[in-house]
Structure formats: C-alpha cells, structure tokens
N, C-alpha and C. Protein backbone atom coordinates (compact mmCIF):
# COMPACT_ATOMS: atom_id res chain seq x y z
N UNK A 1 117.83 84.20 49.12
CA UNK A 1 118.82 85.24 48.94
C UNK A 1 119.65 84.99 47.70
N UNK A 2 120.41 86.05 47.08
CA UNK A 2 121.20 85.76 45.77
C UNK A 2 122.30 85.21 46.29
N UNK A 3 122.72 84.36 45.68
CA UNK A 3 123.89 84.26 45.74
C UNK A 3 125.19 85.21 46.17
N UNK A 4 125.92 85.10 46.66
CA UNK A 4 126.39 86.08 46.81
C UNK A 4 127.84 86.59 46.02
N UNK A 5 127.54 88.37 45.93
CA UNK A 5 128.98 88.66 45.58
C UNK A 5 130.18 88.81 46.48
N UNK A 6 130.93 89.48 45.66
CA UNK A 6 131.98 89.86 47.14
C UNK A 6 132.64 91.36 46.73
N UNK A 7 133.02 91.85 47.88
CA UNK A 7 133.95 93.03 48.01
C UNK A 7 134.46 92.98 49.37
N UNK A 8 136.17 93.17 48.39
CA UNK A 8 137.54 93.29 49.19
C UNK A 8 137.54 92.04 49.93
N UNK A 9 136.92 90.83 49.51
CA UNK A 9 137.00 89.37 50.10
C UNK A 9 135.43 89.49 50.86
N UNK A 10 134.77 90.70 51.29
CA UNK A 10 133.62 89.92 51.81
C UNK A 10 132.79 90.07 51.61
N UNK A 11 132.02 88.80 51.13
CA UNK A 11 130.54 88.45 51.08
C UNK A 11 129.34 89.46 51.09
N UNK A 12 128.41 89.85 49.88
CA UNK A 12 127.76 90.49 49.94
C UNK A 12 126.06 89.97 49.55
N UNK A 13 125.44 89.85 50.31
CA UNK A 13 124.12 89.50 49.94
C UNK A 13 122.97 90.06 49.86
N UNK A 14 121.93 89.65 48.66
CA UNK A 14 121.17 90.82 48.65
C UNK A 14 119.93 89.92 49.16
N UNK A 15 119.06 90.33 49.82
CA UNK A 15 118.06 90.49 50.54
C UNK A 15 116.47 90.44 49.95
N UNK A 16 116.22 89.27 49.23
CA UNK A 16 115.07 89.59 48.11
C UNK A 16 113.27 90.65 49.28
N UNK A 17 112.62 91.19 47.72
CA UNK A 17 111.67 91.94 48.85
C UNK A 17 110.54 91.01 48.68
N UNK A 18 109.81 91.04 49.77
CA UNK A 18 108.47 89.86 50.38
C UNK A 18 107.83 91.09 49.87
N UNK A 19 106.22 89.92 49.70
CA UNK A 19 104.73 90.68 49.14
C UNK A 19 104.73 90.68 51.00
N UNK A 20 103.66 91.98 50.85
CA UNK A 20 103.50 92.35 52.77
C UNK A 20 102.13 91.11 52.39
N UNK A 21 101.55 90.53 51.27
CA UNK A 21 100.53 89.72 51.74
C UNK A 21 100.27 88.59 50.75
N UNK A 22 100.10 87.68 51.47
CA UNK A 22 100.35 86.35 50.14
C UNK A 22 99.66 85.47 50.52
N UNK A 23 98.40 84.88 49.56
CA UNK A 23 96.97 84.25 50.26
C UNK A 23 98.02 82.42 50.77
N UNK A 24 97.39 81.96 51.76
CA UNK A 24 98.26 80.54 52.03
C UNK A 24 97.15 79.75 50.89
N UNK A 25 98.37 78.37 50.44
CA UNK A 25 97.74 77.32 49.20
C UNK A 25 96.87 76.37 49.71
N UNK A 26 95.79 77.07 50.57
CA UNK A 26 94.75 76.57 50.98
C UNK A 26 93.84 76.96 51.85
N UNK A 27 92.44 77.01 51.36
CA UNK A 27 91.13 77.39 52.25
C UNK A 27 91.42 76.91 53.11
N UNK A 28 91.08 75.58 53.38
CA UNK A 28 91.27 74.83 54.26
C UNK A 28 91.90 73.60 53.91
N UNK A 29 92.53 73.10 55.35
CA UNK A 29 93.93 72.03 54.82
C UNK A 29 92.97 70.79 53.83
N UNK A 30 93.78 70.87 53.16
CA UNK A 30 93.34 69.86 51.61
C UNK A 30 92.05 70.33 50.60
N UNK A 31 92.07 71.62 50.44
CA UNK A 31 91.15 72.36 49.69
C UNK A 31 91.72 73.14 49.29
N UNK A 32 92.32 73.15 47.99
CA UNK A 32 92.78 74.12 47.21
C UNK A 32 92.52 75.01 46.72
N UNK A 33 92.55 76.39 46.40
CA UNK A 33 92.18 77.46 46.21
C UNK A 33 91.59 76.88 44.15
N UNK A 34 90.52 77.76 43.83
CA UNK A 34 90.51 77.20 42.55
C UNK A 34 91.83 77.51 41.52
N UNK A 35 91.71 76.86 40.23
CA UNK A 35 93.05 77.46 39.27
C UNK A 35 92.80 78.76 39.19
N UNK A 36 94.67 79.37 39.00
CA UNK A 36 94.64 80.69 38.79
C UNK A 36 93.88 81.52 39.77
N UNK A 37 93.08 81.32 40.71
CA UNK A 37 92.76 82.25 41.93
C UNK A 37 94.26 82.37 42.46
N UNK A 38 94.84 82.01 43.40
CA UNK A 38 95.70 82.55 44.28
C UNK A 38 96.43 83.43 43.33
N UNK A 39 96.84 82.72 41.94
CA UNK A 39 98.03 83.88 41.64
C UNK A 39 97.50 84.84 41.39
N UNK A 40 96.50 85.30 40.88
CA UNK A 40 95.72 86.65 40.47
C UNK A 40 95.49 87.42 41.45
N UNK A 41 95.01 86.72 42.94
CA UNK A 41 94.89 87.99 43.94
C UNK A 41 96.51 87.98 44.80
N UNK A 42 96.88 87.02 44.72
CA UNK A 42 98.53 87.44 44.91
C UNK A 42 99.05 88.61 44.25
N UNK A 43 98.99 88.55 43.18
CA UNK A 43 99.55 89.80 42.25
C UNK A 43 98.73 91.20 42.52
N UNK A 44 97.46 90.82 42.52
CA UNK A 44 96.85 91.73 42.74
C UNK A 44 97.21 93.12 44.13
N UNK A 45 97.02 91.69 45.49
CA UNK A 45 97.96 92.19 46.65
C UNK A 45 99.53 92.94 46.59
N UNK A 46 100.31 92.43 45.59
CA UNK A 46 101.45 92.73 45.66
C UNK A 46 101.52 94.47 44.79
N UNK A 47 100.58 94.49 43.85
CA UNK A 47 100.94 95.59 43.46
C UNK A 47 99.77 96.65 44.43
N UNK A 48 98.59 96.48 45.22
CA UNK A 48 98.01 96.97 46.13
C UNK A 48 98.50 97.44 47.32
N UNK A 49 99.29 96.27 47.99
CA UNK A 49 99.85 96.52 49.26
C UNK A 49 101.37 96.82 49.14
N UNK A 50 102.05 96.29 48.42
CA UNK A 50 103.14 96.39 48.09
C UNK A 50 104.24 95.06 48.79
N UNK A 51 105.94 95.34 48.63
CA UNK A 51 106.27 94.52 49.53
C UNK A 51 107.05 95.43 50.42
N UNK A 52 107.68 94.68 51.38
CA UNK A 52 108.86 95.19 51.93
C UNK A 52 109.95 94.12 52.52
N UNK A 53 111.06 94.35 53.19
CA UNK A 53 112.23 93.90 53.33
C UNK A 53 112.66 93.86 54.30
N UNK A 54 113.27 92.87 55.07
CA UNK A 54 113.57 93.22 56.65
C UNK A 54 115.08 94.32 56.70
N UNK A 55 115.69 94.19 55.29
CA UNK A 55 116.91 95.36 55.41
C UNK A 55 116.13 96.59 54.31
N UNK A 56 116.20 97.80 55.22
CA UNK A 56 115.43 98.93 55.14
C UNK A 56 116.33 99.76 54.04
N UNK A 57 116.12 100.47 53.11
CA UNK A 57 116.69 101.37 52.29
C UNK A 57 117.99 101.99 53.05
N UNK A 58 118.76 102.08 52.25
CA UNK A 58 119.72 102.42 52.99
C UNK A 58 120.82 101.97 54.09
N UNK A 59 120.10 100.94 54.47
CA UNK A 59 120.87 100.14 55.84
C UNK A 59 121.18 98.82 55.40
N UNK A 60 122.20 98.17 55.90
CA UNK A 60 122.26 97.38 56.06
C UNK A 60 123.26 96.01 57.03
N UNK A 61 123.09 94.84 57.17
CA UNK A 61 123.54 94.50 57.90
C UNK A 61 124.40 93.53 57.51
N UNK A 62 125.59 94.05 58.95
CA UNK A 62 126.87 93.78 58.92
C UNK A 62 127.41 92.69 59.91
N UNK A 63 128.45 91.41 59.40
CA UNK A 63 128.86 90.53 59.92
C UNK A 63 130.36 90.87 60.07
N UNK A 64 131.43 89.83 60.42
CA UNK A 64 132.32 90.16 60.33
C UNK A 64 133.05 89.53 58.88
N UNK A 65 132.24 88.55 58.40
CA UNK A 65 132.51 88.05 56.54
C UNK A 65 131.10 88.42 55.77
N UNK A 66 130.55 89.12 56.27
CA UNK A 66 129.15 89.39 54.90
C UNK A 66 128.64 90.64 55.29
N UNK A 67 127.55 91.23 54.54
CA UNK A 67 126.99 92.12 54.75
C UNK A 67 125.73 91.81 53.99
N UNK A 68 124.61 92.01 54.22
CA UNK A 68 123.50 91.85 53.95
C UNK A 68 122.98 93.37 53.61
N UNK A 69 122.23 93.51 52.17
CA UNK A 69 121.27 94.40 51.91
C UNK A 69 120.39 94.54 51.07
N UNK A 70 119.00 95.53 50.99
CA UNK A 70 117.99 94.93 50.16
C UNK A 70 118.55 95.22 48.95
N UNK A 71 117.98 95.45 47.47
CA UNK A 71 118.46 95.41 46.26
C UNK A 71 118.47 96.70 45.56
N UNK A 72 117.62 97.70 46.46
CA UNK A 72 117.70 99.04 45.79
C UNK A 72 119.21 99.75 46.49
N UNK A 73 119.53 99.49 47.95
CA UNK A 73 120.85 99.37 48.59
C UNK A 73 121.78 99.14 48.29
N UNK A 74 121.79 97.81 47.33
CA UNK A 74 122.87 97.18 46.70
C UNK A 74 122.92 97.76 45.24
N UNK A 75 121.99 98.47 44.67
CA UNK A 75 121.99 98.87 43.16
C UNK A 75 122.95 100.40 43.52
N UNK A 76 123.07 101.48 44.54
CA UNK A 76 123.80 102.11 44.73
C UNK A 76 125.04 101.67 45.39
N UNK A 77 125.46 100.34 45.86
CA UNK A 77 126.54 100.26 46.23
C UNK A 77 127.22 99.65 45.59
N UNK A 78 126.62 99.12 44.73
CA UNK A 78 127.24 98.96 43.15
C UNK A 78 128.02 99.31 42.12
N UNK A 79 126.87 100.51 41.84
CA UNK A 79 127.62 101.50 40.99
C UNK A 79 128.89 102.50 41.87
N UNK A 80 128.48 102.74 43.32
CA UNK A 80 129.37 103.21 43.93
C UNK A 80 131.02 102.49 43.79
N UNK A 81 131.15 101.15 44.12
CA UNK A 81 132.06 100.50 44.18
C UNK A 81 132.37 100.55 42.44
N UNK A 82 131.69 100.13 41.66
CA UNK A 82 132.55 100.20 40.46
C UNK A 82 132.60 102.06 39.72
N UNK A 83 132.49 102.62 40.42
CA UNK A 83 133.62 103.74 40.09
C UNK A 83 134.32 104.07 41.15
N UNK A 84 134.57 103.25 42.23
CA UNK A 84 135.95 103.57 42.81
C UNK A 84 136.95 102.59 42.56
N UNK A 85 136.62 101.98 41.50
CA UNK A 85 137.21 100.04 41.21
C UNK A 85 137.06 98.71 42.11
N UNK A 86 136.05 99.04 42.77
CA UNK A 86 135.71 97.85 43.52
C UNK A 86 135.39 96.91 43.10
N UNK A 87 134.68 96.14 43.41
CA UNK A 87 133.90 94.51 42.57
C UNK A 87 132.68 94.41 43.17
N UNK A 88 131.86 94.18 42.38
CA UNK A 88 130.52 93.15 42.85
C UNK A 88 129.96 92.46 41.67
C-alpha cells in the first residue's frame, strides 16, 4: 500500500491493483521458470486478463483513523478535496 496521506487528520490509503493472474517462481519447487519467461507471460496476462482490487471503483473502506481506496477512487478524491481546500 502507499504510504499514506491524510485528510482533516485521517489517514488515507491507496490500495495498489493485483494482476487477476501471475505465473508462481516455479514449475516445480526448485525449478525455475527459464530467463525472462515468467515476466513476459506475466505481462502478457496482465494486459490480457487485466487486474483488479479488493476496493471497487467508487467505494471505499472506512475505519475510524483511515480510509482505504483503490487509485482511480483516490485520483477523484483528490482533485475533489483540493478544490474544496482539502489536503492529500
């Protein structure tokens, strides 16, 4: 997670997004995938399948000192807060 900002004292964190599929660093335990295989079909997967985020567009979740949300969430509550003079 990023580090976090803050507004009005509390804690705001953003929520990085997961590949929905990411090969594990091994065929089998102590057999390494060859060079440059995993990252190529990693990438490959990521722009195929895509990712996603356990905090959903739009939503996000609330503590009583933080709030958690993904980064397209936080890119409008952003700009929201700094034109009402908020901080992040």
């Amino acid at each position: 997670m990023k580090s976090p900002a803050t507004f009005h004292g509390i804690s705001v964190f953003v929520s990085p997004d997961r590949p929905k599929y990411e090969l594990p660093a091994e065929a089998i335990p102590g057999v390494p995938w060859p060079e440059g295989f995993r990252d190529d079909l990693n990438r490959w997967a990521r722009d195929y399948l895509g990712t996603w985020n356990i905090v959903k567009d739009g939503e996000s979740l609330v503590t009583p000192t933080s709030v958690f949300m993904n980064p397209r969430t936080y890119a409008v509550f952003r700009r929201a807060a700094q034109t009402t003079g908020g901080t992040t």
